[in-house]
PDB file of N, CA and C in Angstrom:
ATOM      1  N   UNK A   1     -78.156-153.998  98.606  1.00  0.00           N
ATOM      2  CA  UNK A   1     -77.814-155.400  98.809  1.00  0.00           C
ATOM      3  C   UNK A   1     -77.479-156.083  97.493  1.00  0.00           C
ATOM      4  N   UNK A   2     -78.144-155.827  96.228  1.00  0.00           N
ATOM      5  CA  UNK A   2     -77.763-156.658  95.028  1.00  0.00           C
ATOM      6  C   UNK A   2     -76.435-156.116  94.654  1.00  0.00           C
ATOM      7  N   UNK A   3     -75.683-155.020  94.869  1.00  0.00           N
ATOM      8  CA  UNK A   3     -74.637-154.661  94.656  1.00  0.00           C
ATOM      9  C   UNK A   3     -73.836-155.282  94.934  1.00  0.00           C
ATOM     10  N   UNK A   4     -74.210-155.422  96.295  1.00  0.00           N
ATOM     11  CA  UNK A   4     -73.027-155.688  97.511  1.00  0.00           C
ATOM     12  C   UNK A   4     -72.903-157.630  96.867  1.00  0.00           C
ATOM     13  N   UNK A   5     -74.107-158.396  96.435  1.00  0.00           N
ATOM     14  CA  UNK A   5     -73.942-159.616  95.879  1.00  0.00           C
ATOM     15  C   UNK A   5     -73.276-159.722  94.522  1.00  0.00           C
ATOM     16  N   UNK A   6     -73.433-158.451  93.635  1.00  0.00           N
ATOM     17  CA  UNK A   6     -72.529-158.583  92.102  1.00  0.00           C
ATOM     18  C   UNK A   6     -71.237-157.905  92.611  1.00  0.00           C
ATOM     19  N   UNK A   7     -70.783-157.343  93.457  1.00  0.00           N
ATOM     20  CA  UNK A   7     -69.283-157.339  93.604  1.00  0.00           C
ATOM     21  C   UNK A   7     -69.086-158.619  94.330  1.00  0.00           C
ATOM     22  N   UNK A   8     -69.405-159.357  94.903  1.00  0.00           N
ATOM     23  CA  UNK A   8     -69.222-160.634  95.539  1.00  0.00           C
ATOM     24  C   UNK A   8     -68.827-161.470  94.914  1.00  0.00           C
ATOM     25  N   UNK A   9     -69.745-161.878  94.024  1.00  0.00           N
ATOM     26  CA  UNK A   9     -69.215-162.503  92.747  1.00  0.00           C
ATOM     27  C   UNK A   9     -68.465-161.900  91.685  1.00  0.00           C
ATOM     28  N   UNK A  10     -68.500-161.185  91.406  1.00  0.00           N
ATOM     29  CA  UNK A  10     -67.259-160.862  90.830  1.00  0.00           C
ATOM     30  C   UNK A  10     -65.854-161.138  91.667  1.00  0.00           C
ATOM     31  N   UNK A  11     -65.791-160.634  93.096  1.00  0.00           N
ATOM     32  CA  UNK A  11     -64.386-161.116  93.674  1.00  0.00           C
ATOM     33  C   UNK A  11     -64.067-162.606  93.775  1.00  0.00           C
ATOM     34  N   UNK A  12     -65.586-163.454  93.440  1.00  0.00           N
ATOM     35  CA  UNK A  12     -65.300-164.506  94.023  1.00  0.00           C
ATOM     36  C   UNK A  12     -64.521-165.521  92.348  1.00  0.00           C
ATOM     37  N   UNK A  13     -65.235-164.818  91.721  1.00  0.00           N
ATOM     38  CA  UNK A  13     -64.864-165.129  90.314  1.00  0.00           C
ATOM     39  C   UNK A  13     -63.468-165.031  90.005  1.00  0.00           C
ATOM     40  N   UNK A  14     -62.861-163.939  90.153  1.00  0.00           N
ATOM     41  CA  UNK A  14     -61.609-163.383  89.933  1.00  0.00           C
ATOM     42  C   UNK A  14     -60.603-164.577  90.840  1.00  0.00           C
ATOM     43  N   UNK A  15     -60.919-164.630  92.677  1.00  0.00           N
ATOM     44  CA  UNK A  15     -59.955-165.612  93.177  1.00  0.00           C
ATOM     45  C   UNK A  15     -60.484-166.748  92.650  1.00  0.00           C
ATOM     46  N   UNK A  16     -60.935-167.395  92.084  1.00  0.00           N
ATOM     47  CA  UNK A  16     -61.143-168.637  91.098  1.00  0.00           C
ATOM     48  C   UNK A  16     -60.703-168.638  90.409  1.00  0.00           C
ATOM     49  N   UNK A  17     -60.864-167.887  89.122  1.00  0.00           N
ATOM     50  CA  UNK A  17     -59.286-167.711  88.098  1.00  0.00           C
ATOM     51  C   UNK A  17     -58.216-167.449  88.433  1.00  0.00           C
ATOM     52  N   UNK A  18     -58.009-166.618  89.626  1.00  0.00           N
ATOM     53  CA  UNK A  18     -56.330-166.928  89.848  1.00  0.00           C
ATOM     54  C   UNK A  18     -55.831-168.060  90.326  1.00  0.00           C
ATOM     55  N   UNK A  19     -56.984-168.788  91.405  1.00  0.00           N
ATOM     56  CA  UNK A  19     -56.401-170.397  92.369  1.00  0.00           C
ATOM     57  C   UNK A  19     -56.026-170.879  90.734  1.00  0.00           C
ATOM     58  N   UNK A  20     -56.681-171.041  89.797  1.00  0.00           N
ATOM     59  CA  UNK A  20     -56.608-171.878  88.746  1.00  0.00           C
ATOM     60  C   UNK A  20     -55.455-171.948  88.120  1.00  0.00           C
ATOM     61  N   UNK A  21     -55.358-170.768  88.000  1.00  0.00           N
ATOM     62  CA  UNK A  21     -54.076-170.086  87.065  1.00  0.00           C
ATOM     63  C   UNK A  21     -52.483-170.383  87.790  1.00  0.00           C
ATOM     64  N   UNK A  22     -52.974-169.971  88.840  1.00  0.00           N
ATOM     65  CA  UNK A  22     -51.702-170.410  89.790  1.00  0.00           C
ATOM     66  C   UNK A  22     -51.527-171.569  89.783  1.00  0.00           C
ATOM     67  N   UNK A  23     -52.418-172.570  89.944  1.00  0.00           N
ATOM     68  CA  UNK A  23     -52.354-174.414  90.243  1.00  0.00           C
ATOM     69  C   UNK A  23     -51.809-174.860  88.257  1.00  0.00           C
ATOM     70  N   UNK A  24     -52.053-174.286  87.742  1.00  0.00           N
ATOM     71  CA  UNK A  24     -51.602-174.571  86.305  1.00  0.00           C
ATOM     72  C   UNK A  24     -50.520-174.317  86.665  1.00  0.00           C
ATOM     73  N   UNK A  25     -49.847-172.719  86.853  1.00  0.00           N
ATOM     74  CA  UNK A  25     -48.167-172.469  86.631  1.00  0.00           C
ATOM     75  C   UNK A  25     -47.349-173.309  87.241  1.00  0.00           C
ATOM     76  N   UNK A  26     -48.264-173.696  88.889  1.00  0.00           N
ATOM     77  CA  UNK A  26     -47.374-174.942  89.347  1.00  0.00           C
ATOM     78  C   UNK A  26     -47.571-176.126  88.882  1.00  0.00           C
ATOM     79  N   UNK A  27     -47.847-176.531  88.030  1.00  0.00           N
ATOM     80  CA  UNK A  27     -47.751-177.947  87.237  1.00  0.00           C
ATOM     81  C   UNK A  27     -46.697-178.056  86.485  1.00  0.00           C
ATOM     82  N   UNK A  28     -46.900-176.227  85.771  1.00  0.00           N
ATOM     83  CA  UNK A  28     -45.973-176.467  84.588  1.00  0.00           C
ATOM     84  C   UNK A  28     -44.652-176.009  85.389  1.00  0.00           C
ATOM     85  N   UNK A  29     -44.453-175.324  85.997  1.00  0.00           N
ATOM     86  CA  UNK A  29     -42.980-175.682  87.028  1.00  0.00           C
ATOM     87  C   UNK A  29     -42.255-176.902  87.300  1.00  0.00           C
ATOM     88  N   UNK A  30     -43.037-177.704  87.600  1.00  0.00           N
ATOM     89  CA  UNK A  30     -42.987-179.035  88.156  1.00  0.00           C
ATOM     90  C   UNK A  30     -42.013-179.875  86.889  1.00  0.00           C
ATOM     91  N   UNK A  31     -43.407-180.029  85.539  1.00  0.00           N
ATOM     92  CA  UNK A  31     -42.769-180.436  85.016  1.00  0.00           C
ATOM     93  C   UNK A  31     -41.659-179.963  83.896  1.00  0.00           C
ATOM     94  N   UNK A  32     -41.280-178.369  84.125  1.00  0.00           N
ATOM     95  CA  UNK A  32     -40.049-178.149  83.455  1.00  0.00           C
ATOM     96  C   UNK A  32     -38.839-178.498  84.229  1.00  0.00           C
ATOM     97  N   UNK A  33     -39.091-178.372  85.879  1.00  0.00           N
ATOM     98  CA  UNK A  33     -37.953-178.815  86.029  1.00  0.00           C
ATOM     99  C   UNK A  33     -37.561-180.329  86.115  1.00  0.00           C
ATOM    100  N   UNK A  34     -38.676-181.220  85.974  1.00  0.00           N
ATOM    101  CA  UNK A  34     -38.216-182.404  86.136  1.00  0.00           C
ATOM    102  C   UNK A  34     -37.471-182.432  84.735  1.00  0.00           C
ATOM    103  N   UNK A  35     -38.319-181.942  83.615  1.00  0.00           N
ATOM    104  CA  UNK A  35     -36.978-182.593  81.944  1.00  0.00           C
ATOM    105  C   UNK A  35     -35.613-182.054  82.423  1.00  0.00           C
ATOM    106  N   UNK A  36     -35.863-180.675  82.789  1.00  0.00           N
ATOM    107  CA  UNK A  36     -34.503-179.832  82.852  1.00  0.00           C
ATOM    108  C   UNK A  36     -33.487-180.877  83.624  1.00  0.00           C
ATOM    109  N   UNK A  37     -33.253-181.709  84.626  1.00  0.00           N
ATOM    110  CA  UNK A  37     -33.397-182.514  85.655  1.00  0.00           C
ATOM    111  C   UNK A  37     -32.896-183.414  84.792  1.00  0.00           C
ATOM    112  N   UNK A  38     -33.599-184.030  84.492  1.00  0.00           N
ATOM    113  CA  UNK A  38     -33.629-185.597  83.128  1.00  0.00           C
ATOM    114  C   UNK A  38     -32.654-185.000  82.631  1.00  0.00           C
ATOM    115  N   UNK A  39     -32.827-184.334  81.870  1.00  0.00           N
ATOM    116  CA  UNK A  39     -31.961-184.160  80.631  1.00  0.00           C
ATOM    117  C   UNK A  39     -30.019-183.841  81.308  1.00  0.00           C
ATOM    118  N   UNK A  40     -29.877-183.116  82.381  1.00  0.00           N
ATOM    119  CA  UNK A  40     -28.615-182.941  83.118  1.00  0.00           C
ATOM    120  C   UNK A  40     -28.268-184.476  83.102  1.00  0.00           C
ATOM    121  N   UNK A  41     -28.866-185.283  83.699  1.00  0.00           N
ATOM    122  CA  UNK A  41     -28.992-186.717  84.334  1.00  0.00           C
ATOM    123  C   UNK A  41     -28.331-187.323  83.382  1.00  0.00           C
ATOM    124  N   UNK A  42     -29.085-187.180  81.962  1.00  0.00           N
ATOM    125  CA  UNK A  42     -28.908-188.199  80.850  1.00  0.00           C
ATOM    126  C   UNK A  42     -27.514-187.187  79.974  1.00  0.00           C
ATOM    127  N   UNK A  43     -27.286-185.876  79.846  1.00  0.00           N
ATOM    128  CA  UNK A  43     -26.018-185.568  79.858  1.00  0.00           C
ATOM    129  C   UNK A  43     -25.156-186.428  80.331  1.00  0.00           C
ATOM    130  N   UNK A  44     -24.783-185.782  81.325  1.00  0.00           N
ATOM    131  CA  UNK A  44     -23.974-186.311  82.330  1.00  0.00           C
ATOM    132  C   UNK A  44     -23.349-187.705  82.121  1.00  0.00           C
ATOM    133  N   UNK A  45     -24.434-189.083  82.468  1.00  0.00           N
ATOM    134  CA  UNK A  45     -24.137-190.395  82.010  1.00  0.00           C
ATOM    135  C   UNK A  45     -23.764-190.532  80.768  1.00  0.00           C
ATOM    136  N   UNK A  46     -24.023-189.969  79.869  1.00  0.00           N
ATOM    137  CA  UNK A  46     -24.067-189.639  78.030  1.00  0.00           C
ATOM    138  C   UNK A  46     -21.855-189.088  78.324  1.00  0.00           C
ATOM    139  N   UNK A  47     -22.014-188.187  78.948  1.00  0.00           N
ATOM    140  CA  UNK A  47     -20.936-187.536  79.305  1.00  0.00           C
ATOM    141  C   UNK A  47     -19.106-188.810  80.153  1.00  0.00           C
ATOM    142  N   UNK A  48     -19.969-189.323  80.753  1.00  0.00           N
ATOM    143  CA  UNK A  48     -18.942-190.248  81.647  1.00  0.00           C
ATOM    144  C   UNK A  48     -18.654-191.389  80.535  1.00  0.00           C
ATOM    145  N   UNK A  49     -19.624-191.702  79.692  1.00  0.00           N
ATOM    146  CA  UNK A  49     -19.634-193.189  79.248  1.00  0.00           C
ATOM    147  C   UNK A  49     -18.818-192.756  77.687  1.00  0.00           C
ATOM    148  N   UNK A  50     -18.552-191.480  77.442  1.00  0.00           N
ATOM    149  CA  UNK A  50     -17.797-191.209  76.476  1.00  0.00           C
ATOM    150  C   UNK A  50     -16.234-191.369  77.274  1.00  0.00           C
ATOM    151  N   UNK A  51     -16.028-190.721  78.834  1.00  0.00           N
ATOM    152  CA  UNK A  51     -14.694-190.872  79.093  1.00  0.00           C
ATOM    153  C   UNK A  51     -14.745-191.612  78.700  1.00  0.00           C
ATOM    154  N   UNK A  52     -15.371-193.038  79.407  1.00  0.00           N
ATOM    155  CA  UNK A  52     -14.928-194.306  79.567  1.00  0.00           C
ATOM    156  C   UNK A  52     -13.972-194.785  78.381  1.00  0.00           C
ATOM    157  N   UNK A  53     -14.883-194.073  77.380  1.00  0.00           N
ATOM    158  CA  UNK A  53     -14.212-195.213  76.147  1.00  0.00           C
ATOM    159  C   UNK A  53     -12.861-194.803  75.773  1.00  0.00           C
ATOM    160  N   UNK A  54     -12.419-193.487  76.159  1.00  0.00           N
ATOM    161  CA  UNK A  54     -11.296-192.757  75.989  1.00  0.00           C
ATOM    162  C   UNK A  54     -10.077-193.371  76.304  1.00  0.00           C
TER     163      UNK A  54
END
């Protein structure tokens, strides 16, 4: 039985560092694509407002 409780925790340990790990990568997803996003955005307008002056 104490076995069967230190592999327990250990598995339970392990899916805890991964929920974690995973909920981090999706943050940082999130916010690369929002700059990536921004930054097209602010191209772009950066981009038209040069025609303009043309």
């Amino acid at each position: 039985m104490k076995e069967y409780l230190i592999d327990l925790k250990a598995s339970a340990a392990f899916f805890g560092f991964s929920v974690v790990s995973f909920s981090e990568v999706d943050i940082v997803m999130k916010i690369v694509s929002f700059l990536l996003m921004s930054s097209f955005v602010l191209r772009r307008w950066y981009l038209m407002e040069q025609n303009k002056k043309e």
